[in-house]
Structure formats: C-alpha cells, structure tokens
N, C-alpha and C. Protein backbone atom coordinates (compact mmCIF):
# COMPACT_ATOMS: atom_id res chain seq x y z
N UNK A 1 15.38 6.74 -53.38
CA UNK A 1 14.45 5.66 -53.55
C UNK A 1 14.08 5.05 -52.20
N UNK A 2 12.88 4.72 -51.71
CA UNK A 2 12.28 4.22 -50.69
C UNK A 2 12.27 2.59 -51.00
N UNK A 3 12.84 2.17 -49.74
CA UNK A 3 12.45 0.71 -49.52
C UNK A 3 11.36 0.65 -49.36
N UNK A 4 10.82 -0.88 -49.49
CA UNK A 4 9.41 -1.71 -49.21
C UNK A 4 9.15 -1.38 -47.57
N UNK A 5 10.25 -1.50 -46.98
CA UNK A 5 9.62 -1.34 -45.56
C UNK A 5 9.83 -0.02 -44.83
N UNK A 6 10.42 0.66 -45.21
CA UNK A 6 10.13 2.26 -45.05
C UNK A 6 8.88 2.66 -45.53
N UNK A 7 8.32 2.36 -47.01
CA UNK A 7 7.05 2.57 -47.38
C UNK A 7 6.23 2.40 -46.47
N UNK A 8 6.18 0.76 -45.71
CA UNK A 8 5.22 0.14 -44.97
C UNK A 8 5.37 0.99 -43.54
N UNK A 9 6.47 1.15 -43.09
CA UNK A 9 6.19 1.98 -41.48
C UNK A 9 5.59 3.30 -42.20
N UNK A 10 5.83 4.47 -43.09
CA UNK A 10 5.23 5.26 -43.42
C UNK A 10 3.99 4.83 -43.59
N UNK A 11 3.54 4.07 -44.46
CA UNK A 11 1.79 3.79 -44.49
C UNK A 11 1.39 3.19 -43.07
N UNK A 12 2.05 3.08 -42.68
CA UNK A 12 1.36 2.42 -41.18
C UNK A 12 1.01 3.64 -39.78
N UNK A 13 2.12 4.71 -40.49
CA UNK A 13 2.24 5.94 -39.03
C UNK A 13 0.88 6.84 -39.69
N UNK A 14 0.73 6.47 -41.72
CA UNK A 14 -0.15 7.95 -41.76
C UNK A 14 -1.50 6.83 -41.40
N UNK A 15 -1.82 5.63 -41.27
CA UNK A 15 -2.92 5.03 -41.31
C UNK A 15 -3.26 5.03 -39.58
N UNK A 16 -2.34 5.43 -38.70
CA UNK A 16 -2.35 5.63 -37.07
C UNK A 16 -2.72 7.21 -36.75
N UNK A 17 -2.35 7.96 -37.77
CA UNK A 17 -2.85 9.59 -37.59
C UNK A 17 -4.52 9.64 -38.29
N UNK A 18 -4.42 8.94 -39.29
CA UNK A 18 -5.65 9.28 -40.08
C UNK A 18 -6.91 8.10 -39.06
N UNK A 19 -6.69 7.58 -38.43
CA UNK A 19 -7.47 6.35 -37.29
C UNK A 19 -7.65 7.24 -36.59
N UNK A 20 -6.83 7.85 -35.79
CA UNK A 20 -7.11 8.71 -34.06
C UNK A 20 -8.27 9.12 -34.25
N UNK A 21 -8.95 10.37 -35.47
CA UNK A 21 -10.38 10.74 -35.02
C UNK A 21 -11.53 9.80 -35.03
N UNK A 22 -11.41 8.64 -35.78
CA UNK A 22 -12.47 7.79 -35.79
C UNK A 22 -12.79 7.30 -34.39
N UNK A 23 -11.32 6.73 -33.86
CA UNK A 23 -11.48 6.40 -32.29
C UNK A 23 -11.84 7.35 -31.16
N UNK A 24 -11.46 8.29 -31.19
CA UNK A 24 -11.90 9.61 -30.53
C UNK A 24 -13.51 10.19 -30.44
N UNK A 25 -14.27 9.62 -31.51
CA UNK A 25 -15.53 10.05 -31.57
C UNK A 25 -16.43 8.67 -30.99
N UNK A 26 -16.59 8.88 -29.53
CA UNK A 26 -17.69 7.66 -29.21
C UNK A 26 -18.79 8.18 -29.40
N UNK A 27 -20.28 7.02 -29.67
CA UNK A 27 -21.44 7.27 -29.27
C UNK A 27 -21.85 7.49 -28.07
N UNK A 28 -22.96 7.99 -27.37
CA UNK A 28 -23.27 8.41 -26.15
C UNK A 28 -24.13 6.72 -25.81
N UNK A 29 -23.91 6.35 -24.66
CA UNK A 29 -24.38 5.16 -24.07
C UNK A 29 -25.81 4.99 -23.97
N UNK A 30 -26.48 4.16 -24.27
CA UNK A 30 -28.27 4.16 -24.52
C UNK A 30 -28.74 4.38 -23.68
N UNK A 31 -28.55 4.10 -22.29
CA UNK A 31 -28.84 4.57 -20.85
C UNK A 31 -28.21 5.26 -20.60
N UNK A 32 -28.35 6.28 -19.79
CA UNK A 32 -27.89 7.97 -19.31
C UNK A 32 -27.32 7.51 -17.89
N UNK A 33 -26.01 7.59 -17.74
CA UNK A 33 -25.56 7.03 -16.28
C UNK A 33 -25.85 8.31 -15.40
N UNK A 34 -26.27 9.57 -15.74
CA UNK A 34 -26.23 10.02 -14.28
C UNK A 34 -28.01 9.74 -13.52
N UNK A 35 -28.95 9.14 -14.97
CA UNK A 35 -30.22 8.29 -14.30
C UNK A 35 -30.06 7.72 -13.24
N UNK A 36 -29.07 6.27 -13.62
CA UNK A 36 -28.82 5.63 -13.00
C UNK A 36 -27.80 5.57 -11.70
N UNK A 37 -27.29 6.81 -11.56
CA UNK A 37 -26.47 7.14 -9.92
C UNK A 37 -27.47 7.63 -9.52
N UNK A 38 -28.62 8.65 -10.14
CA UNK A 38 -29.62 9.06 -9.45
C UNK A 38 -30.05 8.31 -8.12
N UNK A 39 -31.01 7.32 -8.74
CA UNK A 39 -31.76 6.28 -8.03
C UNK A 39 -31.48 6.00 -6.68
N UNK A 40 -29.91 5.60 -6.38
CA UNK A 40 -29.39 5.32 -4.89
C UNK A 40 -29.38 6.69 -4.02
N UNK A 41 -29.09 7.40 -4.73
CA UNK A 41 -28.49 8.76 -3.81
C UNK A 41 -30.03 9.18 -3.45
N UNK A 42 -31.04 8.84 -3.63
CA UNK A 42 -32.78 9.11 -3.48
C UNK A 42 -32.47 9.46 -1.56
N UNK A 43 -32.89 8.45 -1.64
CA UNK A 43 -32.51 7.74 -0.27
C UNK A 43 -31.99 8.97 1.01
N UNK A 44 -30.00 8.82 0.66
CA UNK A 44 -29.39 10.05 1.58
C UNK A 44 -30.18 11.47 1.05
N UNK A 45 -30.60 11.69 0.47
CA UNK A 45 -30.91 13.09 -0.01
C UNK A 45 -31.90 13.10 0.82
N UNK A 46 -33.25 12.29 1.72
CA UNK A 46 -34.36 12.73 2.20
C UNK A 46 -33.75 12.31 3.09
N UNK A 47 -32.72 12.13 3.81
CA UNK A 47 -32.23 11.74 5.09
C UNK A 47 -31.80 13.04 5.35
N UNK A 48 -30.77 13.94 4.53
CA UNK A 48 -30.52 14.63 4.89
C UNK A 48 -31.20 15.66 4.97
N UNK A 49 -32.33 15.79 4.21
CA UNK A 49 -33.51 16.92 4.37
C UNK A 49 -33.97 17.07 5.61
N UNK A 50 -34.13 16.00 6.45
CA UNK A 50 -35.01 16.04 7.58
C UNK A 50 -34.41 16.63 8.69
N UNK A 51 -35.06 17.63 9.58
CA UNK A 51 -34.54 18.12 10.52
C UNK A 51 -33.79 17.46 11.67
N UNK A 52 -33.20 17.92 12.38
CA UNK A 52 -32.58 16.69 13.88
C UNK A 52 -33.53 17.48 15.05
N UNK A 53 -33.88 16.54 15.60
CA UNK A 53 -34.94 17.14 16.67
C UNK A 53 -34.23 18.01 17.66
N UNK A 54 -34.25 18.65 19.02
CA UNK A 54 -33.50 18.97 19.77
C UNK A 54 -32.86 17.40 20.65
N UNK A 55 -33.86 16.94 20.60
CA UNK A 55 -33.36 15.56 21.72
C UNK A 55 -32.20 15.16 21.04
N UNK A 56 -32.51 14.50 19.77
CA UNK A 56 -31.40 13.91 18.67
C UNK A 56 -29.99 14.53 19.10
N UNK A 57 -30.41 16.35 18.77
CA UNK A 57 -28.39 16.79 19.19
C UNK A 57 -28.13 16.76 20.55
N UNK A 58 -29.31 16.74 21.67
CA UNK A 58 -28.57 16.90 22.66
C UNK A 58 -28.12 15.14 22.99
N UNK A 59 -28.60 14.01 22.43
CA UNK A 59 -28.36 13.35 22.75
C UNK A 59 -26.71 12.80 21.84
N UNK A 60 -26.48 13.75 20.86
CA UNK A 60 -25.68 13.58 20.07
C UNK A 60 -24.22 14.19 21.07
N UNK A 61 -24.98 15.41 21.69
CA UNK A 61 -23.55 16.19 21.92
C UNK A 61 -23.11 15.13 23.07
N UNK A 62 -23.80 14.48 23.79
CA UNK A 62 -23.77 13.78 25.03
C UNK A 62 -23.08 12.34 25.00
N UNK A 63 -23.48 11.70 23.17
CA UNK A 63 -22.12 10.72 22.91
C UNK A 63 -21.45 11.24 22.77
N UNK A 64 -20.85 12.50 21.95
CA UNK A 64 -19.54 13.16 21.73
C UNK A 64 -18.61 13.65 23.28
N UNK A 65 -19.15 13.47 24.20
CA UNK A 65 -18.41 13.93 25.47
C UNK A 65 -18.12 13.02 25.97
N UNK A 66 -18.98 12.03 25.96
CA UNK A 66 -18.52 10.26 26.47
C UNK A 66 -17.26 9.76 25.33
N UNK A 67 -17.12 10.58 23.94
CA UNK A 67 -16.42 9.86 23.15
C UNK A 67 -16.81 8.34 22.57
N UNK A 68 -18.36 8.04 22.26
CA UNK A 68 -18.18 7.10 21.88
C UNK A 68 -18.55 6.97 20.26
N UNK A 69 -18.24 5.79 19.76
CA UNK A 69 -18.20 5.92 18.58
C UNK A 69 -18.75 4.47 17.82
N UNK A 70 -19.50 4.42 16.56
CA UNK A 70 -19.56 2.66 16.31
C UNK A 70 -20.91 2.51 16.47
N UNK A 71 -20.79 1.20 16.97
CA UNK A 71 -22.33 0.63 17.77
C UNK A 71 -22.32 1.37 18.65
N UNK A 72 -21.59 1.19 19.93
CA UNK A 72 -21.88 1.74 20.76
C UNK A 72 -22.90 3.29 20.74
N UNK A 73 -22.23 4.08 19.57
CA UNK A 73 -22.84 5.37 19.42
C UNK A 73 -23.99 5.28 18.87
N UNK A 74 -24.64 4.21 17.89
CA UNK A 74 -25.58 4.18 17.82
C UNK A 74 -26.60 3.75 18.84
N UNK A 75 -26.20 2.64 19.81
CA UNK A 75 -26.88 2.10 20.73
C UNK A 75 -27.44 3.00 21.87
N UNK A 76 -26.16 4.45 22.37
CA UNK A 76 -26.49 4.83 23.11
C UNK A 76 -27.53 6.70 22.71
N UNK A 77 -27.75 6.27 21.42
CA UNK A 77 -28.33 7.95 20.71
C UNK A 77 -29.40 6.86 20.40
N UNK A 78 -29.83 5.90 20.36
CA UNK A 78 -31.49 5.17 20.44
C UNK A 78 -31.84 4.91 21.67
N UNK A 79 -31.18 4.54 22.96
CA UNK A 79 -31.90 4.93 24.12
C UNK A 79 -31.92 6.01 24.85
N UNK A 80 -30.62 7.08 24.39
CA UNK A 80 -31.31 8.53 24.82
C UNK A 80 -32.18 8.80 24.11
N UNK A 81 -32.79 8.77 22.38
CA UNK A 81 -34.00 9.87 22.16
C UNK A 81 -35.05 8.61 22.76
N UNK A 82 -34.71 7.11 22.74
CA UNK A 82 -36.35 7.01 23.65
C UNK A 82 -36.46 6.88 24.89
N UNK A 83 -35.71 7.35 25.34
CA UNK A 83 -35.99 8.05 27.00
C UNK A 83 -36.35 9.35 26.92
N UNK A 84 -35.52 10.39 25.79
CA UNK A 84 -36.52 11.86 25.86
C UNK A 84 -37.56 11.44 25.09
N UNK A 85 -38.04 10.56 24.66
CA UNK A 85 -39.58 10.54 23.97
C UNK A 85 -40.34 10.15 25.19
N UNK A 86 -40.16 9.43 25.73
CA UNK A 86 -40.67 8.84 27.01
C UNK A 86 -41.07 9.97 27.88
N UNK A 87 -39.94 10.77 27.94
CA UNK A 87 -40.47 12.26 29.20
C UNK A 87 -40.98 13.26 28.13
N UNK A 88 -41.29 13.55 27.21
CA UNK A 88 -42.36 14.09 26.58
C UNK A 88 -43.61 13.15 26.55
N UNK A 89 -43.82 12.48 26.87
CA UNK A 89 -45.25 12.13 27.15
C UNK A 89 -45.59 12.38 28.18
C-alpha cells in the first residue's frame, strides 16, 4: 500500500518528466538576431575590403621597426601616408 506522500513525490517526478518537452520546445524570436548582428559588422566588412595602398604598408612596416604602438602608431602612419601623398603630387 502507498502512502499519501509517496503518491505525491511519484505524481510530482511523472508531472517533471511529462513537463520537460513542453519546456524544451521554444518559439523562434519575432526578430531574426543574426539581422540584427548583421547591421554593425556592415561597417568592418568594407574596411576590410579595401585595398592598403603601397604607402599605407610601407608606412606600416616603418612603425613596426620603430615598435610603436597605440596613438602613437596611429599618429605616426597619418603623417607618413600624408607626407607620401604630398611627394606624389
């Protein structure tokens, strides 16, 4: 003979097996998230399309031998390509 509360943990473990697939089945979200990662990544994707001029790497390889890095590396790869823009004119 089964107790009242043996009954109840039994109805409670088959009502936790017979639940799992209901919870297991989500709807798909009304907006499509890989839309919306789209949008930002726009951006690097035509950055990276674009060619590097020759000036750009040589002015690139030329911070990499000085070792610099940061601002600095940006500061000094915008007045080397406009100094080689400058001597192409």
């Amino acid at each position: 003979m089964m107790t009242i509360s043996s009954r109840a943990a039994a109805t409670a473990l088959a009502s936790l097996l017979l639940m799992s697939p209901v919870f297991a089945q989500t709807t798909a979200p009304t907006t499509p998230a890989p839309a919306a990662k789209a949008a930002p990544m726009a951006p690097a994707e035509k950055k990276a399309a674009k060619p590097r001029t020759a000036a750009s790497l040589e002015c690139s390889k030329e911070a990499d031998a000085k070792g610099v890095h940061g601002k600095e590396r940006k500061k000094l790869m915008s007045e080397c390509k406009k100094a080689a823009a400058d001597k192409a004119k």
